[in-house]
C-alpha atoms as a PDB file:
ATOM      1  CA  UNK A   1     128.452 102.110 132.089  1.00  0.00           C
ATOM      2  CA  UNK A   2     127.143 105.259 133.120  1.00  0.00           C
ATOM      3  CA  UNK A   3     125.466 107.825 130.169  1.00  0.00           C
ATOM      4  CA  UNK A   4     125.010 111.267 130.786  1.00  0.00           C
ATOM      5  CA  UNK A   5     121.140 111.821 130.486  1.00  0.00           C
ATOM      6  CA  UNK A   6     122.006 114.905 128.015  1.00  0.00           C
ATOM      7  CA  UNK A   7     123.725 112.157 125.333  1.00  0.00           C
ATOM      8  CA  UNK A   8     120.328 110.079 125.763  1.00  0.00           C
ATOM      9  CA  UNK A   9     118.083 113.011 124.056  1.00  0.00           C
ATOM     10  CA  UNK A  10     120.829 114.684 121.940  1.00  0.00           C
ATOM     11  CA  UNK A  11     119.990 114.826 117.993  1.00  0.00           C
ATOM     12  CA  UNK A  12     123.030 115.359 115.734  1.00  0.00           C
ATOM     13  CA  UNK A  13     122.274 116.672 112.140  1.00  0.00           C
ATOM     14  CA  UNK A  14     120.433 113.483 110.989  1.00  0.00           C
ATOM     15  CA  UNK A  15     118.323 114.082 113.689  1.00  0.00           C
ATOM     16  CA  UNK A  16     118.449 111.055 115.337  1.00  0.00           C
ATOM     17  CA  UNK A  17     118.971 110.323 118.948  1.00  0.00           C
ATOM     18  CA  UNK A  18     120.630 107.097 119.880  1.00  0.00           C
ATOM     19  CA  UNK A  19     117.831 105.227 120.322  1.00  0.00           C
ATOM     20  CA  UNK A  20     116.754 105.792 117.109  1.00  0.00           C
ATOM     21  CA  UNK A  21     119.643 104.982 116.012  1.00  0.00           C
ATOM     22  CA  UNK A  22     119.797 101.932 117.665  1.00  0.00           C
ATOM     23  CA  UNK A  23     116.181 101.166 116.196  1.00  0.00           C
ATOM     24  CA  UNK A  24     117.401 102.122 112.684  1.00  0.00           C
ATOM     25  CA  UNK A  25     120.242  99.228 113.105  1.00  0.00           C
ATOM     26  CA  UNK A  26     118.304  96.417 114.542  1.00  0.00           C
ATOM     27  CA  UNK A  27     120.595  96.811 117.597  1.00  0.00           C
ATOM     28  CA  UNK A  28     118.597  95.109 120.710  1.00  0.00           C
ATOM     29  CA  UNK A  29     121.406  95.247 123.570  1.00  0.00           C
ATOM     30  CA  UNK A  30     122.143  98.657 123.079  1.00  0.00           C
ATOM     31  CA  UNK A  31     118.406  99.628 122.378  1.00  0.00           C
ATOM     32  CA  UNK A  32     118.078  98.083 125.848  1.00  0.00           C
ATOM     33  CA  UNK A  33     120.531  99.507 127.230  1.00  0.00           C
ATOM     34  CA  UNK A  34     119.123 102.730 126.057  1.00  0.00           C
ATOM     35  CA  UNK A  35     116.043 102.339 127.357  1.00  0.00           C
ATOM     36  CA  UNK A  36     117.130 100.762 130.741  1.00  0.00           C
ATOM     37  CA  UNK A  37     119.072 104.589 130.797  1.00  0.00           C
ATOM     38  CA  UNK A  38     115.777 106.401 130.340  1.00  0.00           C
ATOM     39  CA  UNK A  39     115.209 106.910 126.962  1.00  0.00           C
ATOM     40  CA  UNK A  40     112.792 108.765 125.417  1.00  0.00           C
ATOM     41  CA  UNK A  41     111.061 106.256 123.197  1.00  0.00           C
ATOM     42  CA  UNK A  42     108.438 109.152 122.038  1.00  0.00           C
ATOM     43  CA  UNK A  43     111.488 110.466 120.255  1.00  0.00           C
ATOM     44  CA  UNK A  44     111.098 111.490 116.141  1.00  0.00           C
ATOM     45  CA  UNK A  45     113.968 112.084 113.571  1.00  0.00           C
ATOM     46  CA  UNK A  46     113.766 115.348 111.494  1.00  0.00           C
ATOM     47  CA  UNK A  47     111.151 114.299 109.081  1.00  0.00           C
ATOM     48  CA  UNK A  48     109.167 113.162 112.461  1.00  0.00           C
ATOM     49  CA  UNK A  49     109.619 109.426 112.003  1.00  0.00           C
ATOM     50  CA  UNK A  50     108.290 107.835 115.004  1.00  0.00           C
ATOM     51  CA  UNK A  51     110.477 104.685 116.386  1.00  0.00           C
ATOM     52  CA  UNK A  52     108.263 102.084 114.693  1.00  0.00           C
ATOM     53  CA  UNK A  53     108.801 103.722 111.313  1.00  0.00           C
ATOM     54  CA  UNK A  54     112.382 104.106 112.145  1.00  0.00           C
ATOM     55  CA  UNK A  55     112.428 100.253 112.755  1.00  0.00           C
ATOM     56  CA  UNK A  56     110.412  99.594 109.962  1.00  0.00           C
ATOM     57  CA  UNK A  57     111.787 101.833 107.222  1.00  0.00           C
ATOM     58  CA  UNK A  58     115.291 102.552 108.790  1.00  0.00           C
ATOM     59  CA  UNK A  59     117.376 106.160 108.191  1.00  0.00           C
ATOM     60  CA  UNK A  60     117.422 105.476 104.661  1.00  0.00           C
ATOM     61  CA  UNK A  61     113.955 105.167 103.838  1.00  0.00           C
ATOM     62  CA  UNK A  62     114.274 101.930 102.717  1.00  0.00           C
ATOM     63  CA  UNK A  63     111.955  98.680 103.900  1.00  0.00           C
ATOM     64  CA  UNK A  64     113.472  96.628 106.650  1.00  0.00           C
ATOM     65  CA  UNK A  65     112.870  92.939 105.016  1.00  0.00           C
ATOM     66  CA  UNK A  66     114.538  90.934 107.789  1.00  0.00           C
ATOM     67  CA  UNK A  67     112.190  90.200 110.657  1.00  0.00           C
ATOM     68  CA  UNK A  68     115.219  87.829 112.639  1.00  0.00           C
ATOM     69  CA  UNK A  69     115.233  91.273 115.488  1.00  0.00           C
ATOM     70  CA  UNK A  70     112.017  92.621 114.670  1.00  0.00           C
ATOM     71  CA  UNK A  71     110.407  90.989 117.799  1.00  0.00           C
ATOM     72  CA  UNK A  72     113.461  92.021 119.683  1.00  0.00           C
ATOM     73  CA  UNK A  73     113.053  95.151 119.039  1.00  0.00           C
ATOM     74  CA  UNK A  74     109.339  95.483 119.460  1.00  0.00           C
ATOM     75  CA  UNK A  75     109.681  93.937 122.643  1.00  0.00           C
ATOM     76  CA  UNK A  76     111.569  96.858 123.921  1.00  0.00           C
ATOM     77  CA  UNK A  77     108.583  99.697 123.490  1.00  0.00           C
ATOM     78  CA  UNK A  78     106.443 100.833 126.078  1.00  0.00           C
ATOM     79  CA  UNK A  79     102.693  98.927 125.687  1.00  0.00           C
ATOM     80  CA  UNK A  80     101.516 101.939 126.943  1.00  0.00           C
ATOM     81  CA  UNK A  81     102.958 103.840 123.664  1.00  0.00           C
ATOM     82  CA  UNK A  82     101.618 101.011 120.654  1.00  0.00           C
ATOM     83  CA  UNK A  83      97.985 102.737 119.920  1.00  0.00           C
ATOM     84  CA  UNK A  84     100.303 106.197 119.115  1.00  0.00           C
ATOM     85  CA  UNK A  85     103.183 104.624 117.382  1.00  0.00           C
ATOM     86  CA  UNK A  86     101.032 102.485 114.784  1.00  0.00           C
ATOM     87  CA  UNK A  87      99.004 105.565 113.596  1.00  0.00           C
ATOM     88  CA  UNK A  88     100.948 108.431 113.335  1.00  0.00           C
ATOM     89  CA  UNK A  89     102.236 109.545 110.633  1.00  0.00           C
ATOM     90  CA  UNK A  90     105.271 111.724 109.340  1.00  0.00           C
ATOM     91  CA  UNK A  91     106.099 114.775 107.391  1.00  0.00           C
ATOM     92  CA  UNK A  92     107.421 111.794 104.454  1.00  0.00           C
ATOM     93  CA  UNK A  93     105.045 110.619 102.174  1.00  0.00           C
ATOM     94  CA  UNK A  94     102.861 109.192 100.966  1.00  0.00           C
ATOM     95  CA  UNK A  95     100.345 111.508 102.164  1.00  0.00           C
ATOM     96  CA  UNK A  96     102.212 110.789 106.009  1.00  0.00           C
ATOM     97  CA  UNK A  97     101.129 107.156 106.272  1.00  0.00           C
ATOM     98  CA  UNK A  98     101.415 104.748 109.145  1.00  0.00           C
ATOM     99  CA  UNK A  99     104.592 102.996 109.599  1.00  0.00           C
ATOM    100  CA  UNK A 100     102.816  99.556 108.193  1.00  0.00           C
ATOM    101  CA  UNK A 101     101.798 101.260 105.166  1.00  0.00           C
ATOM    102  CA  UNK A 102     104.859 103.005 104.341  1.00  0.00           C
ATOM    103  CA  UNK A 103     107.033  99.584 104.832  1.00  0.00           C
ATOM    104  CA  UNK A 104     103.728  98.209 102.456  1.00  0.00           C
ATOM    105  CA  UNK A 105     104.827 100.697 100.067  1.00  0.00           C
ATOM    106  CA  UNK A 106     108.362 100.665 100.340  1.00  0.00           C
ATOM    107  CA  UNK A 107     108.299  96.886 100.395  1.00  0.00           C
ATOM    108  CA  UNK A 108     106.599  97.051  97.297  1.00  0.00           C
ATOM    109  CA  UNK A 109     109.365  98.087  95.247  1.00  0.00           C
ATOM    110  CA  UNK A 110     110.550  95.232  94.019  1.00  0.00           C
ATOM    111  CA  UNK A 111     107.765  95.154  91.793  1.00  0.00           C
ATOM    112  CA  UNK A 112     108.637  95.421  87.985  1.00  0.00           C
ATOM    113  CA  UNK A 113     105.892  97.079  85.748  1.00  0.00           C
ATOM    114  CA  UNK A 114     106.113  95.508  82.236  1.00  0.00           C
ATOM    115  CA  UNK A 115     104.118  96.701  79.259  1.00  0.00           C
ATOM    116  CA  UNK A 116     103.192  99.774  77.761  1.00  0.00           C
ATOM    117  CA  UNK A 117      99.847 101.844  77.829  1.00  0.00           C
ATOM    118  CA  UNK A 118      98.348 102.164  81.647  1.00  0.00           C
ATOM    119  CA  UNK A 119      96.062  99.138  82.172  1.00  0.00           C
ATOM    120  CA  UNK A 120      97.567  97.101  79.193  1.00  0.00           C
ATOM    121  CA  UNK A 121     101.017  96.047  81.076  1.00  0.00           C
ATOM    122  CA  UNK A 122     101.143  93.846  84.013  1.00  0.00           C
ATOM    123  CA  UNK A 123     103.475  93.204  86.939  1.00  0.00           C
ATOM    124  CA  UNK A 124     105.782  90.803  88.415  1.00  0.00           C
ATOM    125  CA  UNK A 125     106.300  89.877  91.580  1.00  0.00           C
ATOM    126  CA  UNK A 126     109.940  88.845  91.150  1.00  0.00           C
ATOM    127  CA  UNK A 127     109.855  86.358  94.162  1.00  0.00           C
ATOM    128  CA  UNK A 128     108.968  89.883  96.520  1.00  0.00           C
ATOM    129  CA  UNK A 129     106.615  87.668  98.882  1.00  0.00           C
ATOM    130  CA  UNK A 130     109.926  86.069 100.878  1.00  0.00           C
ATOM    131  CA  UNK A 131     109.087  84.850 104.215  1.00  0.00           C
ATOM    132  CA  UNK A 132     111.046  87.326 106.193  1.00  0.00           C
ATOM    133  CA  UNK A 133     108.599  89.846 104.117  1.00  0.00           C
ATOM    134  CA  UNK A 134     105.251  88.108 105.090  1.00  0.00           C
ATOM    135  CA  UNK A 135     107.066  88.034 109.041  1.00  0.00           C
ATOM    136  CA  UNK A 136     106.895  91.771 109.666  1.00  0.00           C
ATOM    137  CA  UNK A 137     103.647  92.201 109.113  1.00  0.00           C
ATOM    138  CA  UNK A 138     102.452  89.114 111.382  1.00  0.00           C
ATOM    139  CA  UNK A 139     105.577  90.639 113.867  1.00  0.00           C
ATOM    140  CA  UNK A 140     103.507  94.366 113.456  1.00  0.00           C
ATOM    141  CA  UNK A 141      99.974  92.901 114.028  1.00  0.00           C
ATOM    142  CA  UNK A 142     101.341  90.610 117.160  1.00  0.00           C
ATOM    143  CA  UNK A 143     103.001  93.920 119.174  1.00  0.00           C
ATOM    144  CA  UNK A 144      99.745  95.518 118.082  1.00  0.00           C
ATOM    145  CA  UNK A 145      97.721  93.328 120.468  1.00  0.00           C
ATOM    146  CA  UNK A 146      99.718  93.682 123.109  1.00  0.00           C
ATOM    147  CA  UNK A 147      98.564  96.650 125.361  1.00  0.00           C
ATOM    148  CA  UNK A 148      98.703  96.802 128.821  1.00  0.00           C
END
């Protein structure tokens, strides 16, 4: 299947382009596919969301939990582009953090703060260290030794 090389850059309102989009659904073939089509896999999404952050904290802002495609997907990037895509940041807080420490903090929300004054209440972990959790990182710190 042949794609026009206009469709491969084109950003509808949500500002994604369809690689993003495939990154933002865990979608490998069509990521490759993508890619294979020439893909611009320095793309950003309106808030300037770079592909690992996409992957990490999808369109929704939301922590990606489920590391079974992760190494899929991180497969796919250029080497060449890892030093870039693990430290920049975005326009969406907090204070435009890397894409590991905003899927730290968004990961983080299952946390339950019980008690009352600050310092006198504690937290729960509610079971929030699962083992598809404690994957990403190890999956993050793998692709981040992989340069060419």
């Amino acid at each position: 299947m042949q794609v026009a090389s206009t469709s491969l850059h084109t950003k509808p309102s949500a500002g994604l382009t369809p690689l993003a989009l495939a990154f933002s659904l865990n979608r490998v073939t069509a990521a490759r596919t993508l890619i294979a089509a020439g893909a611009d896999q320095t793309t950003r999404d309106q808030r300037g969301n770079n592909l690992l952050r996409i992957l990490l904290c999808g369109i929704k802002n939301k922590a990606a939990n489920r590391s079974c495609y992760l190494k899929d997907m991180l497969a796919l990037i250029d080497r060449r582009l890892i030093p870039s895509l693990l430290t920049e940041g975005s326009r969406e807080g907090p204070g435009a953090a890397t894409p590991l420490a905003r899927w730290l903090d968004l990961s983080n929300t299952d946390y339950n703060y019980h008690g009352g004054d600050y310092g006198r209440g504690h937290f729960s972990n509610r079971n929030n260290e699962t083992e598809d959790k404690i994957n990403v990182p190890h999956a993050i710190l793998e692709f981040s030794t992989h340069r060419r």
